[in-house]
N, C-alpha and C. Protein backbone atom coordinates (compact mmCIF):
# COMPACT_ATOMS: atom_id res chain seq x y z
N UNK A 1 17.05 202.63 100.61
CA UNK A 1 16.96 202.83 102.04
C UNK A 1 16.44 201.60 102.74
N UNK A 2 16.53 201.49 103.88
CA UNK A 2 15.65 200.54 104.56
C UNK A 2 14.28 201.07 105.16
N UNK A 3 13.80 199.72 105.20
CA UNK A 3 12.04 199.98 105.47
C UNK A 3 12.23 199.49 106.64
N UNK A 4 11.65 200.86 107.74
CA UNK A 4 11.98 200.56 109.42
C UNK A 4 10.73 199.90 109.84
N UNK A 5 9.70 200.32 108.78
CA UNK A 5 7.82 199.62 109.42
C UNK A 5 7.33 199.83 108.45
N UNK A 6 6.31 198.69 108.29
CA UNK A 6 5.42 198.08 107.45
C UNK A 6 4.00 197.93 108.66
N UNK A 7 3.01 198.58 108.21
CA UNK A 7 1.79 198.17 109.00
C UNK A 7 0.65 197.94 107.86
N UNK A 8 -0.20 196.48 108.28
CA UNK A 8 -1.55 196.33 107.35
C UNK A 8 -2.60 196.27 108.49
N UNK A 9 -3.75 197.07 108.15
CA UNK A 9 -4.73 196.86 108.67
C UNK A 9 -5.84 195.81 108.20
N UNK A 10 -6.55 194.71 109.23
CA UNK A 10 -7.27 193.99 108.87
C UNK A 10 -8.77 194.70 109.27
N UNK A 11 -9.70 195.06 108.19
CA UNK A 11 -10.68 195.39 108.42
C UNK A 11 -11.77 193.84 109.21
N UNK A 12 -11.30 192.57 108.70
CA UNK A 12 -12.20 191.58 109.05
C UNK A 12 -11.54 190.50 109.74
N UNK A 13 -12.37 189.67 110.53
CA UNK A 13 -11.54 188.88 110.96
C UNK A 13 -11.20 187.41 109.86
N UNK A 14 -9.97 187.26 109.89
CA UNK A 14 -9.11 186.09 109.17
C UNK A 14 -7.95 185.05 109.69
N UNK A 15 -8.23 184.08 109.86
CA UNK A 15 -7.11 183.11 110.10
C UNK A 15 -6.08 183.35 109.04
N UNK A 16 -5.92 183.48 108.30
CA UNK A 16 -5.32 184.01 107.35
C UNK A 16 -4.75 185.25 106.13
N UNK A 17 -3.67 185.50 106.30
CA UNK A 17 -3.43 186.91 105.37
C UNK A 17 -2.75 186.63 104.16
N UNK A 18 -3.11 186.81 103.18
CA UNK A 18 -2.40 186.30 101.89
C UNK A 18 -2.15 188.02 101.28
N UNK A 19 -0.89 188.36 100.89
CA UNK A 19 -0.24 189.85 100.33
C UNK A 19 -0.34 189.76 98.94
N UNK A 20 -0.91 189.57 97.64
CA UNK A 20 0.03 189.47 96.13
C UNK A 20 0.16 190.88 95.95
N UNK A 21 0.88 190.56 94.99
CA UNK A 21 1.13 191.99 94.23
C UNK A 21 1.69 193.02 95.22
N UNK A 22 2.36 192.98 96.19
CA UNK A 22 3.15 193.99 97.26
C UNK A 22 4.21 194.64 96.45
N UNK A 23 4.05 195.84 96.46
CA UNK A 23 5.22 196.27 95.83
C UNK A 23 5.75 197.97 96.70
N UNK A 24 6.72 197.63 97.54
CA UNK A 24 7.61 198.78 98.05
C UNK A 24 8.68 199.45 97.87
N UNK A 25 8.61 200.78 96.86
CA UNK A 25 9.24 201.53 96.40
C UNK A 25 10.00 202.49 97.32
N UNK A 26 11.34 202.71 97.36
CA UNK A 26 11.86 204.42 97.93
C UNK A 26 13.27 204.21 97.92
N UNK A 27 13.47 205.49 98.12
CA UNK A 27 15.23 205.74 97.48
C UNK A 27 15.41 205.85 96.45
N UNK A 28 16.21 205.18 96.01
CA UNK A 28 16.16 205.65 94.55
C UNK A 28 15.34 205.72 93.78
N UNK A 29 15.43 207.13 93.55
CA UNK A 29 14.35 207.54 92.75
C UNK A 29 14.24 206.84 90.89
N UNK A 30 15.60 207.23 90.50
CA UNK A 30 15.76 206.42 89.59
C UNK A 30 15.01 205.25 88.74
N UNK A 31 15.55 204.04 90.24
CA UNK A 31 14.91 203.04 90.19
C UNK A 31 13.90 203.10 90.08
N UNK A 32 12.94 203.42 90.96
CA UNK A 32 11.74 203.75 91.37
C UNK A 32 10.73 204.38 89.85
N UNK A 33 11.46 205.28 89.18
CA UNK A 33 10.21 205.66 88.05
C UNK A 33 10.82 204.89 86.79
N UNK A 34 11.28 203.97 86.90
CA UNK A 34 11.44 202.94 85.82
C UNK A 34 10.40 202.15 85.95
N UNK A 35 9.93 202.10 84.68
CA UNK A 35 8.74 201.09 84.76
C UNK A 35 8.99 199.48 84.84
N UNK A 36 8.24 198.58 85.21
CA UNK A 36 9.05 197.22 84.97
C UNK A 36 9.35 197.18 84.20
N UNK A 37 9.05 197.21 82.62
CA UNK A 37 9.40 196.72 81.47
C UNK A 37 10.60 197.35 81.52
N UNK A 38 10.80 198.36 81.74
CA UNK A 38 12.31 199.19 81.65
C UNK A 38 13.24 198.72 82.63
N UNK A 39 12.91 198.32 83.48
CA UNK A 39 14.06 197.82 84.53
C UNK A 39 14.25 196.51 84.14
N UNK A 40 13.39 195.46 83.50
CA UNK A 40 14.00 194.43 83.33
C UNK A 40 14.70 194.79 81.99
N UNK A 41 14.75 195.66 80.85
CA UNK A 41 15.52 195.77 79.67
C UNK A 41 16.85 196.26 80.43
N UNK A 42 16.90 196.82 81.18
CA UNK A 42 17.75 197.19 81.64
C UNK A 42 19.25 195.88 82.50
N UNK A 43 18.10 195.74 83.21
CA UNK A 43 19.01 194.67 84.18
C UNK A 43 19.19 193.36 82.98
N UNK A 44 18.62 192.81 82.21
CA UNK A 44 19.07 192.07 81.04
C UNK A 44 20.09 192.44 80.69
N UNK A 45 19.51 193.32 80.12
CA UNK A 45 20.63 193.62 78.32
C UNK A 45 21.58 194.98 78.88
N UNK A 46 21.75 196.15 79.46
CA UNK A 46 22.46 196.88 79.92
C UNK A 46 22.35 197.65 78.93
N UNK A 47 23.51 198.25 78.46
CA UNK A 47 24.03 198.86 76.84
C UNK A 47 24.09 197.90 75.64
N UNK A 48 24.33 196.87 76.13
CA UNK A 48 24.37 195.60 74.57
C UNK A 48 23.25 196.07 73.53
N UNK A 49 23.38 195.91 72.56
CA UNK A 49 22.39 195.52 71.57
C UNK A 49 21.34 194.74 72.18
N UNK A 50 20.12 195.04 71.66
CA UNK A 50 19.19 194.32 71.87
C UNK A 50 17.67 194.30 70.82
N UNK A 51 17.34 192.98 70.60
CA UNK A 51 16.08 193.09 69.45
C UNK A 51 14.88 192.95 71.24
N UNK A 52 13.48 193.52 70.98
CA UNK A 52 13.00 193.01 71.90
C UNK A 52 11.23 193.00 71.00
N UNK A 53 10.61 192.24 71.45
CA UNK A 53 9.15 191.93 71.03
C UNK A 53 7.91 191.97 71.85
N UNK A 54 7.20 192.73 72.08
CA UNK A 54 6.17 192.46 72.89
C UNK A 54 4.64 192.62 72.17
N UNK A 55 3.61 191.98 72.89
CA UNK A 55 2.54 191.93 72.49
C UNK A 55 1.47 191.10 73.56
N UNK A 56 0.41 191.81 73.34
CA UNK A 56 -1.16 191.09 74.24
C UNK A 56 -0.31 190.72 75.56
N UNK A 57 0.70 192.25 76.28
CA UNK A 57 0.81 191.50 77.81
C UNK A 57 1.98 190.66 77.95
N UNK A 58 2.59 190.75 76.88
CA UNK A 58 3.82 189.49 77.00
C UNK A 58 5.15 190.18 76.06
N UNK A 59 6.36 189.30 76.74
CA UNK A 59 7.71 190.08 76.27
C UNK A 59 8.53 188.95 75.95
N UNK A 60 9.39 189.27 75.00
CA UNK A 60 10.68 188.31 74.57
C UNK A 60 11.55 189.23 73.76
N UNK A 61 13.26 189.12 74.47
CA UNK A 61 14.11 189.87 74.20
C UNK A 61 15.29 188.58 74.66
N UNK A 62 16.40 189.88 72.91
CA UNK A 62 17.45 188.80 73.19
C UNK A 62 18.74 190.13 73.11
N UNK A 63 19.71 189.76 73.15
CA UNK A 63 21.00 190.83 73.17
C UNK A 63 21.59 190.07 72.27
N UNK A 64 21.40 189.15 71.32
CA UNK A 64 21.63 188.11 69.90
C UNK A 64 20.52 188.56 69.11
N UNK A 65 20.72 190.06 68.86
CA UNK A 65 19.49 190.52 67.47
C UNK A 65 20.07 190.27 65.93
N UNK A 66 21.62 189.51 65.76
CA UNK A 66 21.63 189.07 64.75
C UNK A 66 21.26 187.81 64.29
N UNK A 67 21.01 186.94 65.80
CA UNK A 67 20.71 185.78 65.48
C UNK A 67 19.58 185.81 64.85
N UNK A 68 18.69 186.41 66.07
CA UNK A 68 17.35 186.10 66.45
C UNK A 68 16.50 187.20 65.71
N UNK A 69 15.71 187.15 64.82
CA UNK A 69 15.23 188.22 63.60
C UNK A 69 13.47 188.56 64.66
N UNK A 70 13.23 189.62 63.91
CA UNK A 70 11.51 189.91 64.50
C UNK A 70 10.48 188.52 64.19
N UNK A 71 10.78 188.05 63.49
CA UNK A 71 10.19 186.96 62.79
C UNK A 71 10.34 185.93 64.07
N UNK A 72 11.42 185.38 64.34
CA UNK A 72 11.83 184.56 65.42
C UNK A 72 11.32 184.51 66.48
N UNK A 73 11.50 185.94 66.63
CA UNK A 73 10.48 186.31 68.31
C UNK A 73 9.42 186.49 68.14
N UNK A 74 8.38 187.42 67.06
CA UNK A 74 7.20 186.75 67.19
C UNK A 74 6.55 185.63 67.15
N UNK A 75 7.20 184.51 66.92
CA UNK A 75 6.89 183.38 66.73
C UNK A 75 6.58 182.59 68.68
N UNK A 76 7.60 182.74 69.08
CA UNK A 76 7.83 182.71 70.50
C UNK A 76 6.70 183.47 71.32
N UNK A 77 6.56 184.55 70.80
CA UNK A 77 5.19 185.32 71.37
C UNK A 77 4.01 184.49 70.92
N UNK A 78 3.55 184.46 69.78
CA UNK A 78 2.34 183.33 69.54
C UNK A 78 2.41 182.21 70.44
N UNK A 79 2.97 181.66 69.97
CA UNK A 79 3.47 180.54 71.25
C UNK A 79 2.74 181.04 72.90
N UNK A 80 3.90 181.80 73.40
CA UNK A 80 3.34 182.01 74.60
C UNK A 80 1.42 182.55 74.85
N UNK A 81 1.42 183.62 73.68
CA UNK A 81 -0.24 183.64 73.13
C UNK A 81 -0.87 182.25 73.63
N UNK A 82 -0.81 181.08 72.65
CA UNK A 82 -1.73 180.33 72.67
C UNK A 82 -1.19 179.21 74.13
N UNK A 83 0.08 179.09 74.69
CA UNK A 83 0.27 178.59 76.26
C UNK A 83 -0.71 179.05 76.87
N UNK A 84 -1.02 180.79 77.14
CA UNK A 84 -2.16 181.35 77.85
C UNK A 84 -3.70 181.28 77.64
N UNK A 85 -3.69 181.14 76.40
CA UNK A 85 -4.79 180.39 75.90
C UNK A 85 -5.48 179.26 76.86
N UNK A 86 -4.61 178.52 76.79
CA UNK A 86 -4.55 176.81 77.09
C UNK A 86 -4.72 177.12 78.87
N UNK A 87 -3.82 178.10 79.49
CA UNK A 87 -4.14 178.07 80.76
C UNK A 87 -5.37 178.52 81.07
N UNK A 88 -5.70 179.80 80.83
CA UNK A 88 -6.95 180.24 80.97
C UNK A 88 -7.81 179.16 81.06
N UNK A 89 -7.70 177.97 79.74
CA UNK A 89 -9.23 176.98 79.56
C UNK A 89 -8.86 175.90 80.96
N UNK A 90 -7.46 175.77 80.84
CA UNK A 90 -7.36 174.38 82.40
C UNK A 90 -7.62 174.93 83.39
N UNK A 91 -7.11 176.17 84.21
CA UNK A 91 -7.72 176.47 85.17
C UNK A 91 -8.41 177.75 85.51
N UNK A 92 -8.90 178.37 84.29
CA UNK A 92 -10.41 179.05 84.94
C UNK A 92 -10.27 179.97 85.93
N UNK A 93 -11.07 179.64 86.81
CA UNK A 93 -11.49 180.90 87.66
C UNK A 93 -9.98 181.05 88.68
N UNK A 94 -9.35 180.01 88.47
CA UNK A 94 -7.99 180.69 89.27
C UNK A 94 -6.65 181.58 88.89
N UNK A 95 -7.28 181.69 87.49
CA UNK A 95 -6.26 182.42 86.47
C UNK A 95 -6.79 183.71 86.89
N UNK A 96 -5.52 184.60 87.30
CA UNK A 96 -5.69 186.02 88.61
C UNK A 96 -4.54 186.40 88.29
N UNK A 97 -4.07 187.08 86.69
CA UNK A 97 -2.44 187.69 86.48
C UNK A 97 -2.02 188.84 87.34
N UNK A 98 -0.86 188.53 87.81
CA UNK A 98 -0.24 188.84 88.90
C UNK A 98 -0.18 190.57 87.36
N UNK A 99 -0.59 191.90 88.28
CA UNK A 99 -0.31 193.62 87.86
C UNK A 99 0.01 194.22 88.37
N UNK A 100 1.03 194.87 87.49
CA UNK A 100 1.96 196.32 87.79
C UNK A 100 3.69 195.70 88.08
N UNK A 101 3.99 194.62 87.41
CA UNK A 101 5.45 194.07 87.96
C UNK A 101 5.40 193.80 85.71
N UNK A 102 6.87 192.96 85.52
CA UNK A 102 7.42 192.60 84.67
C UNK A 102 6.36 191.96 84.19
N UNK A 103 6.03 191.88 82.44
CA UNK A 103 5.05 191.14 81.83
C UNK A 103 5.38 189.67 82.15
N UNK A 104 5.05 188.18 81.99
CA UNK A 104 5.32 187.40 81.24
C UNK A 104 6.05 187.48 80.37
N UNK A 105 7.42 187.23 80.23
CA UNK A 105 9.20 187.48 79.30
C UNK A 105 9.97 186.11 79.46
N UNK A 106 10.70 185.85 77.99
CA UNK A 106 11.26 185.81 77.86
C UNK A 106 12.71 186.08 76.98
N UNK A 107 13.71 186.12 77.80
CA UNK A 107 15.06 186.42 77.43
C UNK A 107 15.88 185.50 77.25
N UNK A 108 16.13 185.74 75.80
CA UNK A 108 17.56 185.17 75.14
C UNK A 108 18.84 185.88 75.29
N UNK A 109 19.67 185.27 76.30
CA UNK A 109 20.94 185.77 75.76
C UNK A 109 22.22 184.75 74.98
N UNK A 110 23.31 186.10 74.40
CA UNK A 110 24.34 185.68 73.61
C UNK A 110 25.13 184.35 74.04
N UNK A 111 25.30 185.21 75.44
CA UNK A 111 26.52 184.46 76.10
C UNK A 111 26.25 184.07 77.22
N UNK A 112 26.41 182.72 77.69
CA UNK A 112 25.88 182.30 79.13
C UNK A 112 26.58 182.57 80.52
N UNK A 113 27.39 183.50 80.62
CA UNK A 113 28.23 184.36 81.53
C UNK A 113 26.90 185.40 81.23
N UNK A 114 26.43 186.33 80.63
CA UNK A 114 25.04 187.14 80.68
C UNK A 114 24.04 186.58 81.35
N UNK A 115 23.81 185.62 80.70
CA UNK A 115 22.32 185.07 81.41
C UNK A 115 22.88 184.84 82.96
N UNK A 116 24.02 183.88 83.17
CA UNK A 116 24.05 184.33 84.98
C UNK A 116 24.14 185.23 85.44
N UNK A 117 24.86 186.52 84.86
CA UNK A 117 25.17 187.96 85.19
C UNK A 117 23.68 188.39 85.63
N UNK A 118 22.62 188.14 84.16
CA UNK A 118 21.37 188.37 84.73
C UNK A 118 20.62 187.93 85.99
N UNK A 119 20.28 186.79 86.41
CA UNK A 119 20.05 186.66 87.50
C UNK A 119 20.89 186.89 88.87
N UNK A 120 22.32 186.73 88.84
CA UNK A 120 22.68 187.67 90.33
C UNK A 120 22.57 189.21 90.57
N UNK A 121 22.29 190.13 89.08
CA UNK A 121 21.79 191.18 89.16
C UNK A 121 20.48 191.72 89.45
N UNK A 122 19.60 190.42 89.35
CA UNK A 122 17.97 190.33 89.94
C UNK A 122 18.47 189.92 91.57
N UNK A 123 19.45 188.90 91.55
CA UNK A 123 19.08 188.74 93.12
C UNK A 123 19.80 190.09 94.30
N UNK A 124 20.69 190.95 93.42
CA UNK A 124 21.47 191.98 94.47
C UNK A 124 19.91 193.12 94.39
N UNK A 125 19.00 193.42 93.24
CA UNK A 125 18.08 194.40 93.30
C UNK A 125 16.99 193.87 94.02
N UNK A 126 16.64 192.28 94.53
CA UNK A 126 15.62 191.81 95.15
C UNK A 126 16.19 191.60 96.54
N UNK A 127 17.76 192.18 96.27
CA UNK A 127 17.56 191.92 98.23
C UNK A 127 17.81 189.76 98.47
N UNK A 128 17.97 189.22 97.55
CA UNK A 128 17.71 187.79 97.62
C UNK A 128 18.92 187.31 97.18
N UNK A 129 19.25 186.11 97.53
CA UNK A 129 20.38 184.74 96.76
C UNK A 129 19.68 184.29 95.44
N UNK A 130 19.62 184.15 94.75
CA UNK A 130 19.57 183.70 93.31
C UNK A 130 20.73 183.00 93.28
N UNK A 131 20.26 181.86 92.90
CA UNK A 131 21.48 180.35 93.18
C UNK A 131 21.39 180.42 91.27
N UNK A 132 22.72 180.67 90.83
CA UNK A 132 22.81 180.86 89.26
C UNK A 132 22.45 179.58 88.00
N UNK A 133 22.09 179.39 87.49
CA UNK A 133 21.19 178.22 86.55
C UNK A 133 22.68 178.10 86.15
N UNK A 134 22.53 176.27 86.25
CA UNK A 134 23.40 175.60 85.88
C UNK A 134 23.12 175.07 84.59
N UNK A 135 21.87 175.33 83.92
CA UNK A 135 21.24 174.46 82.99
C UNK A 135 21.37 175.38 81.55
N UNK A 136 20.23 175.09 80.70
CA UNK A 136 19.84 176.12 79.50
C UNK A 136 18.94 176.75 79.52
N UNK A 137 18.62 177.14 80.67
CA UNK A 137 16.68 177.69 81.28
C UNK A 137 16.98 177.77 82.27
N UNK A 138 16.25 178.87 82.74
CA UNK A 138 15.61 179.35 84.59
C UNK A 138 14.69 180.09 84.07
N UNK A 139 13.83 179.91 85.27
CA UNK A 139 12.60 180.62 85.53
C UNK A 139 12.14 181.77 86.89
N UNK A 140 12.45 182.90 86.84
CA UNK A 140 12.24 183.55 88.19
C UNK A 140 11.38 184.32 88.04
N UNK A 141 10.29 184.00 89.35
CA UNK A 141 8.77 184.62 89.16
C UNK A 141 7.51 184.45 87.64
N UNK A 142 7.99 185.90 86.78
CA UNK A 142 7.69 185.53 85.40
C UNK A 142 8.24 185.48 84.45
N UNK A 143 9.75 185.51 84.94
CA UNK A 143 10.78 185.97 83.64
C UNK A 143 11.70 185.60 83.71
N UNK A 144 11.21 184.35 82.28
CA UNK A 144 12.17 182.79 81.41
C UNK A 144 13.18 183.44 80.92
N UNK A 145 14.28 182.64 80.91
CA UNK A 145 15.37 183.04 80.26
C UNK A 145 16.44 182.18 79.84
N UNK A 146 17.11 181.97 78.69
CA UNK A 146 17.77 181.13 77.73
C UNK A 146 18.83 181.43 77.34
N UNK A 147 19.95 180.83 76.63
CA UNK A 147 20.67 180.85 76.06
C UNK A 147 20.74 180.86 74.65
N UNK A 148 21.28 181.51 74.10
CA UNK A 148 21.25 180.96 72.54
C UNK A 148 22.37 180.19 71.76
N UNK A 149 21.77 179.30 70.90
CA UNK A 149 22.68 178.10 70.61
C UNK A 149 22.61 178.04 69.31
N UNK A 150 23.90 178.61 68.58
CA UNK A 150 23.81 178.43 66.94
C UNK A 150 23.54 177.17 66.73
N UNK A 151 23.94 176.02 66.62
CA UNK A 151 23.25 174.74 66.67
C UNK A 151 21.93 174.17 66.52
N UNK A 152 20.99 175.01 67.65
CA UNK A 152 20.23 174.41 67.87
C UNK A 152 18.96 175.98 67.40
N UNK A 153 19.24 176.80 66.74
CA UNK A 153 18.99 177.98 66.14
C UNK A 153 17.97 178.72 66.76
N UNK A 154 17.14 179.43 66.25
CA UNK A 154 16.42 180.15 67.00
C UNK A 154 14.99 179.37 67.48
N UNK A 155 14.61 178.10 67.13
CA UNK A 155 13.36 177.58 67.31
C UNK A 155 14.20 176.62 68.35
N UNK A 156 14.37 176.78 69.79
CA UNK A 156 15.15 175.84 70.45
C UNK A 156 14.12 175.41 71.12
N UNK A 157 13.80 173.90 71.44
CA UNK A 157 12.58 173.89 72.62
C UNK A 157 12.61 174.23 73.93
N UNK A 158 13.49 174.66 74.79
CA UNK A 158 13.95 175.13 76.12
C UNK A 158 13.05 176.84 76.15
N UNK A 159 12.94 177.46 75.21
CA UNK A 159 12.57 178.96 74.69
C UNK A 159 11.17 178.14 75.45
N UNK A 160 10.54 177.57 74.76
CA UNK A 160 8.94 177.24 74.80
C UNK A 160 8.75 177.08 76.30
N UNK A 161 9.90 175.77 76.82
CA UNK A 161 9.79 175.20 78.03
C UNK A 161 9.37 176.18 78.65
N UNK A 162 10.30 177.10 78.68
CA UNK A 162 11.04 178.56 79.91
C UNK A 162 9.72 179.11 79.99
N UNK A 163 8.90 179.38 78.83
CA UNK A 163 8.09 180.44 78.24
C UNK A 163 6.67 180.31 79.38
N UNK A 164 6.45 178.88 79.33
CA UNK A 164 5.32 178.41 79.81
C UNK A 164 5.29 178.35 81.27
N UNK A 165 6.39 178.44 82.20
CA UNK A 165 6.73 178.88 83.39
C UNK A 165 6.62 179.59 83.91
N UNK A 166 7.06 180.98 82.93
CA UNK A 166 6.66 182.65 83.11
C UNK A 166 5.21 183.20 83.13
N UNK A 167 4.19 181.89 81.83
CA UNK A 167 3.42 182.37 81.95
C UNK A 167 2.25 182.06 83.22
N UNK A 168 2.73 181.29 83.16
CA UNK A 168 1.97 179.85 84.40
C UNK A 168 2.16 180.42 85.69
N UNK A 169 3.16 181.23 86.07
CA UNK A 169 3.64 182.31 86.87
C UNK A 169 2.86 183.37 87.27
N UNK A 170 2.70 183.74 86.42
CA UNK A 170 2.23 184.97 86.27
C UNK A 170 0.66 185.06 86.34
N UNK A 171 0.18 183.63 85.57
CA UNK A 171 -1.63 184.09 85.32
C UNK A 171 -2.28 183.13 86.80
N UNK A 172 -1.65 182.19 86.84
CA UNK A 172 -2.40 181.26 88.12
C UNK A 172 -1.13 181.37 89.09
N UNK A 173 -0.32 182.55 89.37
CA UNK A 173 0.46 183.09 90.71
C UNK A 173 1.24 181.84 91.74
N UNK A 174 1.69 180.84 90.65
CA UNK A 174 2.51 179.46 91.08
C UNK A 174 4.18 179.56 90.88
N UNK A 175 4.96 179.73 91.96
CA UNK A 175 6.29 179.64 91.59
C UNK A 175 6.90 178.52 91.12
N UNK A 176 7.74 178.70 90.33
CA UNK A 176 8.50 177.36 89.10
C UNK A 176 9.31 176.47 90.32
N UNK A 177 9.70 177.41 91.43
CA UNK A 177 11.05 176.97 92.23
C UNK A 177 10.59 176.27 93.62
N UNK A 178 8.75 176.59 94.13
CA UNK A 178 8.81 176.29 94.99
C UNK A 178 8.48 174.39 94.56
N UNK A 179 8.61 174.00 95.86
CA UNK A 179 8.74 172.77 96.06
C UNK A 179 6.78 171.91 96.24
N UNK A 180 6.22 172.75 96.22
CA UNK A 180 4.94 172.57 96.49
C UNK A 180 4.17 172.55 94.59
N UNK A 181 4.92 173.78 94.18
CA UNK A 181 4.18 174.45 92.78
C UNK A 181 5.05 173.51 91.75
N UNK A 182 6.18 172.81 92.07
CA UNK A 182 6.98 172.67 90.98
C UNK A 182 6.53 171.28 89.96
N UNK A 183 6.00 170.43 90.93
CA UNK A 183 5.68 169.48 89.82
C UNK A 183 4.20 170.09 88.54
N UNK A 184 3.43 170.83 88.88
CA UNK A 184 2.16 171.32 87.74
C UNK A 184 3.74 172.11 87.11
N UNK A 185 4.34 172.59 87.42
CA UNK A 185 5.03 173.47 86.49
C UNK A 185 5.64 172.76 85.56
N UNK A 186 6.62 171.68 86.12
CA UNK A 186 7.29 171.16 85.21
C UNK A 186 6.35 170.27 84.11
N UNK A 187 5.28 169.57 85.16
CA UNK A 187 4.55 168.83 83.91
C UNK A 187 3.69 169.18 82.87
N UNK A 188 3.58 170.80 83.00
CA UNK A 188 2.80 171.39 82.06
C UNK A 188 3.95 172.02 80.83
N UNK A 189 4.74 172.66 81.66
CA UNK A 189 6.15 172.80 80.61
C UNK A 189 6.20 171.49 79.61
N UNK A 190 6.82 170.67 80.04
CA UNK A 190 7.13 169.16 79.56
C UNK A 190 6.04 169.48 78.81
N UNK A 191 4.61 168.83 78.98
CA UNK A 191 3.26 168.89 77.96
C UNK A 191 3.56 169.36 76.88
N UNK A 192 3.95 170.42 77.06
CA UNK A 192 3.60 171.98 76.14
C UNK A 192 4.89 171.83 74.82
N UNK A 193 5.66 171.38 75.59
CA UNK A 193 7.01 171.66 74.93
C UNK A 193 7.12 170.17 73.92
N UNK A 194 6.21 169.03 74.35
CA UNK A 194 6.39 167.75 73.94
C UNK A 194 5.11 167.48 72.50
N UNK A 195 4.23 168.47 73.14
CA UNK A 195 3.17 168.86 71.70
C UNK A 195 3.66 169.70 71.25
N UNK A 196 4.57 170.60 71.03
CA UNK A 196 5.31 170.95 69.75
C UNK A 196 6.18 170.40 69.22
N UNK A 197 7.24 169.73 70.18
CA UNK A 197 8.44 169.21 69.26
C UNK A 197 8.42 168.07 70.20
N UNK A 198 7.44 166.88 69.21
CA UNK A 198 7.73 165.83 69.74
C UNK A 198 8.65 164.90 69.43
């Protein structure tokens, strides 16, 4: 449906109003009692096959569960584990994880017609343009997402890159895309991704 009014009351006075974590539900009901984790398995992977991994707050799923073994993806989870680690110690008291939306995820898919499928299917449910990744990685909000490349097998460094975006996202509330947030993003990605596979 559409939302005809939105009202916030300011109990104090502020030059400033900052919203996180807004979240406005109605109509479909459906939609609506899907939990995030379920709506993003959903809007990912659909009916496909899918392996998926989660742990301590964090997600990685692929619709390539023959590639990609439990082994594979927990590995990717540690990983993102000790990324959050590392953020927590750099910035401290501004680490404030964004609750009640999609964990920190990332998604591998088969085929890279999916992975774009995936994001214009985030941008028709957000109401938004989602301009489709031309690359082997995007990052939207907290949830990285990849391609998979027999080649370059399941330890690809782009997985890590993506990973550290979502999480960086998510715990110190910095978008990958804006133009203000993007250089700490990329240069901590880069970092991260260059002390593992240098």
């Amino acid at each position: 449906g559409e939302i005809r009014r939105v009202g916030f009351r300011v109990e104090e006075p502020a030059d400033e109003l900052h919203l996180d974590d807004l979240r406005l539900i109605g109509g479909d009901a459906d939609r609506a009692a899907a939990s995030p984790k379920e709506w993003l398995k959903r809007t990912a992977f659909a009916d496909r096959a899918s392996r998926i991994a989660e742990a301590d707050g964090l997600l990685v799923g692929t619709d390539a569960p023959d590639a990609l073994t439990d082994a594979d993806l927990a590995k990717v989870i540690d990983r993102m584990r000790r990324t959050r680690a590392m953020v927590r110690r750099l910035f401290g008291d501004t680490v404030r994880p964004v609750e009640g939306t999609t964990p920190p995820s990332l998604l591998v898919f088969r085929q890279h017609n999916d992975f774009v499928r995936f994001f214009e299917a985030v941008g028709r449910e957000w109401n938004v343009r989602v301009v489709p990744p031309l690359g082997s990685g995007m990052t939207l909000q907290n949830v990285a997402a990849s391609t998979f490349d027999p080649k370059q097998g399941a330890d690809r460094p782009v997985y890590l890159h993506e990973a550290v975006h979502a999480v960086l996202a998510n715990d110190v509330r910095l978008l990958s895309g804006n133009d203000h947030h993007s250089w700490l993003h990329e240069g901590l990605a880069a970092y991260v991704q260059l002390c593992v596979y240098p």
